[in-house]
PDB file of N, CA and C in Angstrom:
ATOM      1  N   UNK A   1      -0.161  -4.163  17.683  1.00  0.00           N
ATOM      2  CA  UNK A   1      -1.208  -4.801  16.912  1.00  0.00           C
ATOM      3  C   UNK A   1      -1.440  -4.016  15.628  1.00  0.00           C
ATOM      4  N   UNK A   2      -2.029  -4.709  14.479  1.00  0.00           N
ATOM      5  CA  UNK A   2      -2.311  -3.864  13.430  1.00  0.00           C
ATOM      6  C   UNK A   2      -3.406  -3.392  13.632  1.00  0.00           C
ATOM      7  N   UNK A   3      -3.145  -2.417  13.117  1.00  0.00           N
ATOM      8  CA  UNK A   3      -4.489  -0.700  13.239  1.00  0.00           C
ATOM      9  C   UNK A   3      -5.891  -1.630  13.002  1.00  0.00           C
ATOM     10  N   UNK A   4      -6.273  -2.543  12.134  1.00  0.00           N
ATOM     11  CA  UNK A   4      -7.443  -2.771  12.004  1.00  0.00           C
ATOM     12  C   UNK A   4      -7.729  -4.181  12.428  1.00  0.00           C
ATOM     13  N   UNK A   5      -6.858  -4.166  13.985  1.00  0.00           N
ATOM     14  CA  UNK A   5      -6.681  -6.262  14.152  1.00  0.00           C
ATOM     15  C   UNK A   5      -8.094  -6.273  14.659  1.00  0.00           C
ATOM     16  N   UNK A   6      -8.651  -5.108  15.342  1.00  0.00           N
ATOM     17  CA  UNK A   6      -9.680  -5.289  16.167  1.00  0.00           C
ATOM     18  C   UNK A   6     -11.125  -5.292  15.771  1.00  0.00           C
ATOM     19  N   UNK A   7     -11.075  -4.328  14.537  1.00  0.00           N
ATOM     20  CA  UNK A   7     -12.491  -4.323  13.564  1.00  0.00           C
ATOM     21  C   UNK A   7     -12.576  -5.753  12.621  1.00  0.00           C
ATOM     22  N   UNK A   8     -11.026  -6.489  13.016  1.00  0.00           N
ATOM     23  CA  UNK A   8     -10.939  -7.428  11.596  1.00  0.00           C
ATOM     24  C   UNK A   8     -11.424  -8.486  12.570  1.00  0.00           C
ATOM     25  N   UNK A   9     -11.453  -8.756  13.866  1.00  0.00           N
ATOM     26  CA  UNK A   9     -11.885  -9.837  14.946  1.00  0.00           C
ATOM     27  C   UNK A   9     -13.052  -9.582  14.936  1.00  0.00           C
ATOM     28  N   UNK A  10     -13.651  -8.239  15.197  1.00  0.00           N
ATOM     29  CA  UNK A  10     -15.097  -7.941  15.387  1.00  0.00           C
ATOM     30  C   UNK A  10     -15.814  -8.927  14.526  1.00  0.00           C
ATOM     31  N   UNK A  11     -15.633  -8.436  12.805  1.00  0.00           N
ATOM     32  CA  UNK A  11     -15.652  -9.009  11.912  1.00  0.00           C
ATOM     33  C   UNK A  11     -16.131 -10.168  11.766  1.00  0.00           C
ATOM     34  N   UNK A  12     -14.721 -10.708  11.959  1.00  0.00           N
ATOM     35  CA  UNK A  12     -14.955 -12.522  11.941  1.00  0.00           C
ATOM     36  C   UNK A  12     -15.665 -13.313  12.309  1.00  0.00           C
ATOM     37  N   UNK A  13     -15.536 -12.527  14.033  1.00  0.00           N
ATOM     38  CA  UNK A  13     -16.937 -13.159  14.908  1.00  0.00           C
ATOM     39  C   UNK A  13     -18.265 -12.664  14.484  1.00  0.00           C
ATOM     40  N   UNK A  14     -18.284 -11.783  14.196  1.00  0.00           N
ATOM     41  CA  UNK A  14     -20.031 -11.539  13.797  1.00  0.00           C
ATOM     42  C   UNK A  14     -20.389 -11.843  12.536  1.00  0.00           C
ATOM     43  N   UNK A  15     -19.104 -12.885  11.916  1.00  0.00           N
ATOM     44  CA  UNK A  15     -19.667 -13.180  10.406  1.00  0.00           C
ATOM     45  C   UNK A  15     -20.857 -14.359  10.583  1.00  0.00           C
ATOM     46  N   UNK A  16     -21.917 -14.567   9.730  1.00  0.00           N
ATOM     47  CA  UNK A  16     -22.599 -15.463   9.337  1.00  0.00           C
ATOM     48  C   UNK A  16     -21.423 -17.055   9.551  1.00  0.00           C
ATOM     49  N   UNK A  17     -20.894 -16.982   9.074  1.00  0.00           N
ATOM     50  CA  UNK A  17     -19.911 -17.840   8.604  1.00  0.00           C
ATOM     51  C   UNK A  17     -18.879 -17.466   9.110  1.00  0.00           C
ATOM     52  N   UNK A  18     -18.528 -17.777  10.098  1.00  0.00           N
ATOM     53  CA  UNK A  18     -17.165 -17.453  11.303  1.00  0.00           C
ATOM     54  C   UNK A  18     -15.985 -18.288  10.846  1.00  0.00           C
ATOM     55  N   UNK A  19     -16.157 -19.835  10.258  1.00  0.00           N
ATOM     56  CA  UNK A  19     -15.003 -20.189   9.643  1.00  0.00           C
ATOM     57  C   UNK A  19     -14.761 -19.743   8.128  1.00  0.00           C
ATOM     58  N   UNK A  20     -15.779 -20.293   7.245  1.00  0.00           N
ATOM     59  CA  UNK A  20     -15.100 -19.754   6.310  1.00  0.00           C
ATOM     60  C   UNK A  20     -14.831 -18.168   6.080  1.00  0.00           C
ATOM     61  N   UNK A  21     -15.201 -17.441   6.841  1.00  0.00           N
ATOM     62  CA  UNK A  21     -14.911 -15.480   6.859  1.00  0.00           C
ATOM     63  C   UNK A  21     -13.591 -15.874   7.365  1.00  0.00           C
ATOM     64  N   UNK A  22     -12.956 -16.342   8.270  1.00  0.00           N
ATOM     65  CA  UNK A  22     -11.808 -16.663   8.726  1.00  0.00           C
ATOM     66  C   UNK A  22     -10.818 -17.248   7.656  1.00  0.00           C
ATOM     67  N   UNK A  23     -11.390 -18.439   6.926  1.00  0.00           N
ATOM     68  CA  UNK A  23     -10.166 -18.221   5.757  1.00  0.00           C
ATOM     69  C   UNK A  23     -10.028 -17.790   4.895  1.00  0.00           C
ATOM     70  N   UNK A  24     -11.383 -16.890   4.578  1.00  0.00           N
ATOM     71  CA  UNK A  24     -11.041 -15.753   3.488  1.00  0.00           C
ATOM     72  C   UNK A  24     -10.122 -15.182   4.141  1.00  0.00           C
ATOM     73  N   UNK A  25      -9.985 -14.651   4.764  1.00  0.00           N
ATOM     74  CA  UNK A  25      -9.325 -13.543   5.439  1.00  0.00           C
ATOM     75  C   UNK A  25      -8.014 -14.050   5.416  1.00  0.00           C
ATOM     76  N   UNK A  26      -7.051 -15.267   6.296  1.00  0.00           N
ATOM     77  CA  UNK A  26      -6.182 -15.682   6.110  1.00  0.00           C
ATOM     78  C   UNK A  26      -6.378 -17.191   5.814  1.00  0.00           C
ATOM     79  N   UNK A  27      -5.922 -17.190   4.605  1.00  0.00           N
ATOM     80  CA  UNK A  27      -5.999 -18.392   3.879  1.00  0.00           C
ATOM     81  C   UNK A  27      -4.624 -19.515   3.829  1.00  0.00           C
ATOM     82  N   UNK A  28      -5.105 -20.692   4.372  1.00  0.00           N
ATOM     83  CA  UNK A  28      -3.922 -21.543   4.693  1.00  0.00           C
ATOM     84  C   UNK A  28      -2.705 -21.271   3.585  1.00  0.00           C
ATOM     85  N   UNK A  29      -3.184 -20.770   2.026  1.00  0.00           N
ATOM     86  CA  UNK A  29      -2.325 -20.398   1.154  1.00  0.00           C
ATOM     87  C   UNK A  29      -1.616 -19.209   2.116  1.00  0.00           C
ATOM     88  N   UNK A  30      -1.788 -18.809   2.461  1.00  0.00           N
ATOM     89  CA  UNK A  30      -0.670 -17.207   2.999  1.00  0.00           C
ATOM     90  C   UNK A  30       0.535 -18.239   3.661  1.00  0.00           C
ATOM     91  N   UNK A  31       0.078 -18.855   4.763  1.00  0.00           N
ATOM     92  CA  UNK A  31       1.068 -19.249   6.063  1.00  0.00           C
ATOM     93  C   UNK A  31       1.976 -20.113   4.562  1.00  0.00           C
ATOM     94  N   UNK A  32       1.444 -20.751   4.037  1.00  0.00           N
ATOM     95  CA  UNK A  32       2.508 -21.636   2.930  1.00  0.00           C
ATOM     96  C   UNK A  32       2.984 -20.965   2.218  1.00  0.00           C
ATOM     97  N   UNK A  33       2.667 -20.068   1.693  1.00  0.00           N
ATOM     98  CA  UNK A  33       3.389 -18.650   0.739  1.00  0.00           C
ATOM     99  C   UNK A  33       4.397 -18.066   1.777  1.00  0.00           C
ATOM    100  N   UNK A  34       4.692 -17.821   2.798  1.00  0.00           N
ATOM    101  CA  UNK A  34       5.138 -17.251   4.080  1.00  0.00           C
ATOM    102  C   UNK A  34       6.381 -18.017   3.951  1.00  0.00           C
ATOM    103  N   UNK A  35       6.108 -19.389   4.201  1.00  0.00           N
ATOM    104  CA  UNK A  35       6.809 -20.136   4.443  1.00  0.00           C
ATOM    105  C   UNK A  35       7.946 -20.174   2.901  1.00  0.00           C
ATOM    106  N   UNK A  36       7.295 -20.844   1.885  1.00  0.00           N
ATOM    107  CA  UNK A  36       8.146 -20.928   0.873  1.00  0.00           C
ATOM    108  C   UNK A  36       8.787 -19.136   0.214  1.00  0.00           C
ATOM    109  N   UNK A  37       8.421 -18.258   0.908  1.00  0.00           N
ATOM    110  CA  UNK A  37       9.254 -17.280   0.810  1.00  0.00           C
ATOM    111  C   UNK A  37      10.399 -17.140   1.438  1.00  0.00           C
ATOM    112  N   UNK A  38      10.486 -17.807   2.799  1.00  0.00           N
ATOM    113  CA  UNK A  38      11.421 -17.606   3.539  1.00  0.00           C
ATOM    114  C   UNK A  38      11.151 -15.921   4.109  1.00  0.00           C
ATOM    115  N   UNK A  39       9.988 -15.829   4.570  1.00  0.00           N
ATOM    116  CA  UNK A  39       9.402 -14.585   5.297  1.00  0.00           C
ATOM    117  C   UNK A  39      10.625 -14.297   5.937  1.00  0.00           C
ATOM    118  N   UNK A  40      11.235 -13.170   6.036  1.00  0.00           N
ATOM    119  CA  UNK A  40      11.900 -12.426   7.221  1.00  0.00           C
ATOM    120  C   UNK A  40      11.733 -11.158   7.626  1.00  0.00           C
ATOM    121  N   UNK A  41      11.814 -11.054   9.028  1.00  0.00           N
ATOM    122  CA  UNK A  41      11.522  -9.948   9.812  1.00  0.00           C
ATOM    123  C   UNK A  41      12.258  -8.392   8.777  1.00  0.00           C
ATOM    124  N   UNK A  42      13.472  -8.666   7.991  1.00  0.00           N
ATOM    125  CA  UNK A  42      13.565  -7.431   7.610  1.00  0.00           C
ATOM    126  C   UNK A  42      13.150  -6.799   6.668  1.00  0.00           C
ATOM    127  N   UNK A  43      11.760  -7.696   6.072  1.00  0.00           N
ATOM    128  CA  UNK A  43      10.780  -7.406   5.187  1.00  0.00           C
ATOM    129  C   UNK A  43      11.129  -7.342   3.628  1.00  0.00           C
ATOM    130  N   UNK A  44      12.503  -8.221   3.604  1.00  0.00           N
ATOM    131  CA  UNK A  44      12.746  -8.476   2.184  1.00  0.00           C
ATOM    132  C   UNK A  44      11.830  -8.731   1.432  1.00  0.00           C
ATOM    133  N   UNK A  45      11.798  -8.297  -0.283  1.00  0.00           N
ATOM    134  CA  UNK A  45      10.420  -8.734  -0.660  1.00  0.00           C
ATOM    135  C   UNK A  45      10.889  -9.958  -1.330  1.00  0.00           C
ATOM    136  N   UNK A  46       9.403 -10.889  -1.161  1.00  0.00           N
ATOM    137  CA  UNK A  46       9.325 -11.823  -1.963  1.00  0.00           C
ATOM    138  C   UNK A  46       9.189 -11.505  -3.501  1.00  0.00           C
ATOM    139  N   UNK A  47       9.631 -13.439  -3.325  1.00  0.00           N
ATOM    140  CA  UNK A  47      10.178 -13.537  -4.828  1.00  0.00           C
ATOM    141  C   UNK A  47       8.754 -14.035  -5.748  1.00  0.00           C
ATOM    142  N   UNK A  48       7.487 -14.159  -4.767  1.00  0.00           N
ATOM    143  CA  UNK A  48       6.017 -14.150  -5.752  1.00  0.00           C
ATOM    144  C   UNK A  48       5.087 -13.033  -4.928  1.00  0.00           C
ATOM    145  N   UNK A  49       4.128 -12.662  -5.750  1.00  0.00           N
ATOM    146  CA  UNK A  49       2.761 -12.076  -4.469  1.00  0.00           C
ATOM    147  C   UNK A  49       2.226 -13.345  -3.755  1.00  0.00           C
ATOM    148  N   UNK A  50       2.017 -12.652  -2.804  1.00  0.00           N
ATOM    149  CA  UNK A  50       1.197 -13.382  -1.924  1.00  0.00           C
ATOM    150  C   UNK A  50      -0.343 -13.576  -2.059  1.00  0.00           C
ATOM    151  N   UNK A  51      -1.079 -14.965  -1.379  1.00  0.00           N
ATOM    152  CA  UNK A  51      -2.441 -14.821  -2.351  1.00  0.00           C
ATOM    153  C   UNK A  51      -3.495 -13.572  -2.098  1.00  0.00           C
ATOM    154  N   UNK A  52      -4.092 -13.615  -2.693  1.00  0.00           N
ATOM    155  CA  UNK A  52      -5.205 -12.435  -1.526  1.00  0.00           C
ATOM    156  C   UNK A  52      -5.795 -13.072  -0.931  1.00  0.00           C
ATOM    157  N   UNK A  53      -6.326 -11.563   0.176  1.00  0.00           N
ATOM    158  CA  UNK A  53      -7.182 -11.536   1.355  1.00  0.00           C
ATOM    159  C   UNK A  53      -8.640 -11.513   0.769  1.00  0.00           C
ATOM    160  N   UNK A  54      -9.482 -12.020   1.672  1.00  0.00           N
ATOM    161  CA  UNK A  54     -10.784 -11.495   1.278  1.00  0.00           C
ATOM    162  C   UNK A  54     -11.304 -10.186   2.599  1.00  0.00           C
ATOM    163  N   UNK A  55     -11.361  -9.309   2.518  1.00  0.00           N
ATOM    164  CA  UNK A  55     -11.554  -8.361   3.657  1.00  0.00           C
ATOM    165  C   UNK A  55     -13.026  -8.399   4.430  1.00  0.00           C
ATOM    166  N   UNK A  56     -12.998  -8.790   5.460  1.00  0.00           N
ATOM    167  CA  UNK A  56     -14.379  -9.269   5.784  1.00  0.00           C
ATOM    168  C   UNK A  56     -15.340  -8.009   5.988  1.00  0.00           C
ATOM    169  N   UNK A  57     -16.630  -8.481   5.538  1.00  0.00           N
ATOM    170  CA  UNK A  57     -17.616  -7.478   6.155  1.00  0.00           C
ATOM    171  C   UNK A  57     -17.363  -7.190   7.500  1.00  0.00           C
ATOM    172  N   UNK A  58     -16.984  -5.316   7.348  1.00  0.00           N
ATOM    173  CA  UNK A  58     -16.812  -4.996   9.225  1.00  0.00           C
ATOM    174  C   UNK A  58     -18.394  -4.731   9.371  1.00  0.00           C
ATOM    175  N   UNK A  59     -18.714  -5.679  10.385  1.00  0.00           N
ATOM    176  CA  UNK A  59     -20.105  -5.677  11.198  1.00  0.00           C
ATOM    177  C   UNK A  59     -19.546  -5.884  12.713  1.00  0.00           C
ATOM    178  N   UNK A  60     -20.672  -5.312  13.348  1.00  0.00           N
ATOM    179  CA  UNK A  60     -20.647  -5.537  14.753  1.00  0.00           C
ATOM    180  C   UNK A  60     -21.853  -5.916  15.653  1.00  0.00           C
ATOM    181  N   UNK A  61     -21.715  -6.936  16.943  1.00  0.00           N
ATOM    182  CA  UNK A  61     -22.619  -7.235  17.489  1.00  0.00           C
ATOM    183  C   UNK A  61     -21.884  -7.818  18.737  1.00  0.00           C
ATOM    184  N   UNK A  62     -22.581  -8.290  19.824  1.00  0.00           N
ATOM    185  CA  UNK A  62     -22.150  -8.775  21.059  1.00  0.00           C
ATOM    186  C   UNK A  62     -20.773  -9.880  21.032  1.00  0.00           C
ATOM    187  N   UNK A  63     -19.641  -9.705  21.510  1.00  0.00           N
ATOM    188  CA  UNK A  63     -18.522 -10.442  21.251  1.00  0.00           C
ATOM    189  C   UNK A  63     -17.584 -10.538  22.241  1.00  0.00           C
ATOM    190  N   UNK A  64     -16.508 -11.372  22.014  1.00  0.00           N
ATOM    191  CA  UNK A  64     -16.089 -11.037  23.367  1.00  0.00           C
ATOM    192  C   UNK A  64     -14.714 -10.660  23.465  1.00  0.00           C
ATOM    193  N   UNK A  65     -14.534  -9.895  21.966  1.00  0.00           N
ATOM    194  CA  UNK A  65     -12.699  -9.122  21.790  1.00  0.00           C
ATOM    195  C   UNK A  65     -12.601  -8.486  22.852  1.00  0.00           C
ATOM    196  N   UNK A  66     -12.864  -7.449  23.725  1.00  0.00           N
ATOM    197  CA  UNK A  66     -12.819  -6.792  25.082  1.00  0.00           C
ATOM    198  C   UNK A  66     -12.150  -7.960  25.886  1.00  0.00           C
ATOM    199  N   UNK A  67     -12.982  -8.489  26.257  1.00  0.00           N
ATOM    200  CA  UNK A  67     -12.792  -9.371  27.615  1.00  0.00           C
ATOM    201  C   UNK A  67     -11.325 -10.351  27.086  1.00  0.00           C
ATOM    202  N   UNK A  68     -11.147 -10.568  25.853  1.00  0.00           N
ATOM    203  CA  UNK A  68      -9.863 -11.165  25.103  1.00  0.00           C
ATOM    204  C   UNK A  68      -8.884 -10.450  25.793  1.00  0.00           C
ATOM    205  N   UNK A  69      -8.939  -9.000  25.502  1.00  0.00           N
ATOM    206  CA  UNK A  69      -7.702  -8.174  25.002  1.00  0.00           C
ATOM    207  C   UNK A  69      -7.779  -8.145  26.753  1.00  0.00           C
ATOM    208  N   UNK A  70      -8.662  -7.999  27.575  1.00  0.00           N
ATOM    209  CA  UNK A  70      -8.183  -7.517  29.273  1.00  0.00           C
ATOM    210  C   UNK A  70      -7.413  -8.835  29.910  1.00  0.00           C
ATOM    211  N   UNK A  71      -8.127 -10.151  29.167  1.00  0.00           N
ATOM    212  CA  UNK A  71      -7.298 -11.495  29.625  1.00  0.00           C
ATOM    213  C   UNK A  71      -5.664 -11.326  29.353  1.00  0.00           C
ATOM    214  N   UNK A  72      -5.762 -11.395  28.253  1.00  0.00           N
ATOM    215  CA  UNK A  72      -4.216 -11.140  27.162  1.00  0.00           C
ATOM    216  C   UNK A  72      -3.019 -10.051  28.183  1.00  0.00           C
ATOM    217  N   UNK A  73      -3.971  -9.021  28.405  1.00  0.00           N
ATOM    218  CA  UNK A  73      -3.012  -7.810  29.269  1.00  0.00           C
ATOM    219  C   UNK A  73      -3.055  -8.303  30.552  1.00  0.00           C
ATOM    220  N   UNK A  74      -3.837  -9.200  30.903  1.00  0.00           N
ATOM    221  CA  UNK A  74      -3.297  -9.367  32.089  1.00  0.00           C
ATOM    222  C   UNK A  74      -2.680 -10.188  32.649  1.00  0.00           C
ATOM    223  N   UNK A  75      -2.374 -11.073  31.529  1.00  0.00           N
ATOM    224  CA  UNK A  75      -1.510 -12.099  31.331  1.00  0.00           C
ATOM    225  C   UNK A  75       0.006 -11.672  30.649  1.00  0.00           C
ATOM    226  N   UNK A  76       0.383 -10.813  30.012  1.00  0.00           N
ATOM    227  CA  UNK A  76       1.131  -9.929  29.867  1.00  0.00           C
ATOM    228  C   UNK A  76       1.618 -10.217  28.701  1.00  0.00           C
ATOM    229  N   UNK A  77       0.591 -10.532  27.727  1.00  0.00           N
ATOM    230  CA  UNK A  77       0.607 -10.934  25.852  1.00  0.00           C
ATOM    231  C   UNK A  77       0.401 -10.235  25.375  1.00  0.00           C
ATOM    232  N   UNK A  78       1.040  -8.995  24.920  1.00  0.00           N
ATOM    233  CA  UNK A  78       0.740  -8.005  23.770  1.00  0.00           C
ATOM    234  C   UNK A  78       0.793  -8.266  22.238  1.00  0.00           C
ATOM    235  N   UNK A  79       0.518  -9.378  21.684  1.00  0.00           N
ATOM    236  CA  UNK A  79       0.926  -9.657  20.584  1.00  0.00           C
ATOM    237  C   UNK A  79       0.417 -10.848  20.213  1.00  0.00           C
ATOM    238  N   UNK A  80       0.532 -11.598  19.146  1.00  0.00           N
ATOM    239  CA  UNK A  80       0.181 -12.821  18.604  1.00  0.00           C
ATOM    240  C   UNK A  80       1.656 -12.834  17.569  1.00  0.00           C
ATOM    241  N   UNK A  81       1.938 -14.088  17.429  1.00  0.00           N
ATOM    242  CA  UNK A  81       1.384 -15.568  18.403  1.00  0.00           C
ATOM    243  C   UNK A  81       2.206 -15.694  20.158  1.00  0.00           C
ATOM    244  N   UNK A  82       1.082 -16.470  20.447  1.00  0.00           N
ATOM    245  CA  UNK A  82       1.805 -16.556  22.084  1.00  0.00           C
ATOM    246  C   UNK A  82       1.046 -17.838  22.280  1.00  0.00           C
ATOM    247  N   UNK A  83       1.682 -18.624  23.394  1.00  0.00           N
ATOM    248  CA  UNK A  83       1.330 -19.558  23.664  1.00  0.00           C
ATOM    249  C   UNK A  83       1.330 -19.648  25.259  1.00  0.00           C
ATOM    250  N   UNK A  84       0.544 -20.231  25.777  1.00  0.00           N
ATOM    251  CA  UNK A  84       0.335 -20.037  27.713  1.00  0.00           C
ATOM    252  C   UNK A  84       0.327 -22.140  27.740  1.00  0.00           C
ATOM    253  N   UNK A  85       1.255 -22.273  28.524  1.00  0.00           N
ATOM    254  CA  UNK A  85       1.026 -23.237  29.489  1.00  0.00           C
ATOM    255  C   UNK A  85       0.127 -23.355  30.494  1.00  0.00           C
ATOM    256  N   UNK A  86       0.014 -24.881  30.579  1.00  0.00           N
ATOM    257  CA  UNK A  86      -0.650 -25.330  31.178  1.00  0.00           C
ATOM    258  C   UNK A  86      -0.330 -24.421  33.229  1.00  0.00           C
ATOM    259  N   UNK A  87       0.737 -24.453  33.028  1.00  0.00           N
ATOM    260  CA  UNK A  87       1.270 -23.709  34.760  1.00  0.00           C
ATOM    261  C   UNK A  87       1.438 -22.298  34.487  1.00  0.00           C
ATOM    262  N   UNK A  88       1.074 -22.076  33.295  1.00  0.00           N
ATOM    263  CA  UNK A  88       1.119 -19.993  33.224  1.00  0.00           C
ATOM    264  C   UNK A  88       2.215 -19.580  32.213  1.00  0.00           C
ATOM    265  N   UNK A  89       2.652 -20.365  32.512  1.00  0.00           N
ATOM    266  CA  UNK A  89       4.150 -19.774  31.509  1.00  0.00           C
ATOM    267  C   UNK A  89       3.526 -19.267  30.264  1.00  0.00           C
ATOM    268  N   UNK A  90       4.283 -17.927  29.813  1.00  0.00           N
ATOM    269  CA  UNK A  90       3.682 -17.832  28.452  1.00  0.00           C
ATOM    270  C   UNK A  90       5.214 -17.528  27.541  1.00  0.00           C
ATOM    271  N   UNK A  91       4.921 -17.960  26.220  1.00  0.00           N
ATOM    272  CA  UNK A  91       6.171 -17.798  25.067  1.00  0.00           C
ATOM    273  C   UNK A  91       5.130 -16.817  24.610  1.00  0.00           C
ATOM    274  N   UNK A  92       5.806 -15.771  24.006  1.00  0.00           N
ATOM    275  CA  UNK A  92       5.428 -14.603  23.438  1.00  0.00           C
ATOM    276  C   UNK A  92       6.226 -14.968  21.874  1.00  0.00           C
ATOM    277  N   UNK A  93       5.262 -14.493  20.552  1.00  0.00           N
ATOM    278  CA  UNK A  93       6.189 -14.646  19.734  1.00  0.00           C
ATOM    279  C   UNK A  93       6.143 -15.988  18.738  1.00  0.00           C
ATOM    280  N   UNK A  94       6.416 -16.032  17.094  1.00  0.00           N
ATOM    281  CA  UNK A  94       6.776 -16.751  16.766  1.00  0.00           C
ATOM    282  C   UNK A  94       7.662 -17.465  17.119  1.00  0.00           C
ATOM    283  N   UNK A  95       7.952 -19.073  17.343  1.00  0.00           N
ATOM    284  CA  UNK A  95       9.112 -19.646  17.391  1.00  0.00           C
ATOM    285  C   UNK A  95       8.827 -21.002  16.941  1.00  0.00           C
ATOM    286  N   UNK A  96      10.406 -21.767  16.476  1.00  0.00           N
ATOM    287  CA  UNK A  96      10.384 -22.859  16.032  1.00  0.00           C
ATOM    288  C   UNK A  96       9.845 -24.238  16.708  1.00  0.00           C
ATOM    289  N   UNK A  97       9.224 -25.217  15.828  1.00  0.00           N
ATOM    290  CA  UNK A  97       8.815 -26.351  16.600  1.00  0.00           C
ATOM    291  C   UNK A  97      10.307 -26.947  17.403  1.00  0.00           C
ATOM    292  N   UNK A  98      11.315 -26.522  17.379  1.00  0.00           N
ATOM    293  CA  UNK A  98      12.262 -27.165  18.455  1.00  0.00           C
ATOM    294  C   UNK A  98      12.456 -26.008  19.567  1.00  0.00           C
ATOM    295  N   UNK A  99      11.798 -25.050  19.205  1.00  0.00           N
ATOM    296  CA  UNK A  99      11.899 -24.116  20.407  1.00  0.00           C
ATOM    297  C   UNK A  99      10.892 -24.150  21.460  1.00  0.00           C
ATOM    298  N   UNK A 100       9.946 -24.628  20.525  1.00  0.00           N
ATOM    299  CA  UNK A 100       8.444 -24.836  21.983  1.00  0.00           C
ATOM    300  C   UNK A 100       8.574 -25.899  22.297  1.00  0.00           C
ATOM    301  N   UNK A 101       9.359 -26.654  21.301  1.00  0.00           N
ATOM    302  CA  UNK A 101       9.417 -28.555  22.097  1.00  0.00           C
ATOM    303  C   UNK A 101      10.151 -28.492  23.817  1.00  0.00           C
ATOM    304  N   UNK A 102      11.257 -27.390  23.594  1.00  0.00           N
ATOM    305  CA  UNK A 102      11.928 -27.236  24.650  1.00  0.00           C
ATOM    306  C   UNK A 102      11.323 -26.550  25.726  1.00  0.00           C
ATOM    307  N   UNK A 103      10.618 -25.854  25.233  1.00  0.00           N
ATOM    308  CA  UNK A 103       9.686 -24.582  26.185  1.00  0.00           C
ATOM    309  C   UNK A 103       8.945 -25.311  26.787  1.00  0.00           C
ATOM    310  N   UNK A 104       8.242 -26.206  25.958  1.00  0.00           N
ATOM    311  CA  UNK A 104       6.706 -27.421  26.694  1.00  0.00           C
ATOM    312  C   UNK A 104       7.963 -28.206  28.079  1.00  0.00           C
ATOM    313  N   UNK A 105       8.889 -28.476  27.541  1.00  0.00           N
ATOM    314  CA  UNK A 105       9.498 -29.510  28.388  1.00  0.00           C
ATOM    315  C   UNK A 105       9.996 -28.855  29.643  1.00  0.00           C
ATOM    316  N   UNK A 106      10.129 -27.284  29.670  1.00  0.00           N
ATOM    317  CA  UNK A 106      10.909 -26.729  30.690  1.00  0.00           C
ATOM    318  C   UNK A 106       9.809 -26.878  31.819  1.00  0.00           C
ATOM    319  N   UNK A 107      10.100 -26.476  33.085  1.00  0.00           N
ATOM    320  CA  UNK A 107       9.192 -26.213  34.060  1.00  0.00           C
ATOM    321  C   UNK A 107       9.448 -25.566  35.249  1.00  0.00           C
TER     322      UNK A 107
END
């Protein structure tokens, strides 16, 4: 996880404004910048910047990242993105819409 995934959840949830603090933070512009970069894992750089972040006020108050992260481990998801079926199965990991089409269909 990144060093600050957990102050940046705290965050979000204890914002006033839980959605829009959420797309400051990641803004549907990133995932489309991502995309028309042709993002790859070996961290080639892109060929524009990416948009900015807005860094949310770190505040804290009653939440329920804990009880997240003990579900997650005990389900055996160390990471985002992951996806859990309906019967448990979990895909760990980015993957393509023809890869989960197949994954949804397996059983």
């Amino acid at each position: 996880m990144h060093p600050r995934a957990r102050a940046h959840s705290i965050a979000i949830w204890c914002a006033e404004d839980r959605l829009a603090t959420w797309h400051a933070w990641m803004p549907l512009a990133l995932s489309r910048w991502m995309r028309d970069q042709g993002s790859t894992p070996t961290g080639v750089a892109a060929k524009t910047p990416a948009p900015p972040r807005v860094e949310p006020k770190l505040v804290s108050c009653a939440n329920p990242i804990d009880a997240n992260e003990a579900l997650a481990a005990s389900m055996g998801i160390s990471g985002t993105p992951a996806l859990v079926s309906e019967d448990g199965r979990v895909l760990p990991g980015a993957a393509s819409a023809e890869a989960i089409d197949q994954w949804l269909g397996a059983k």
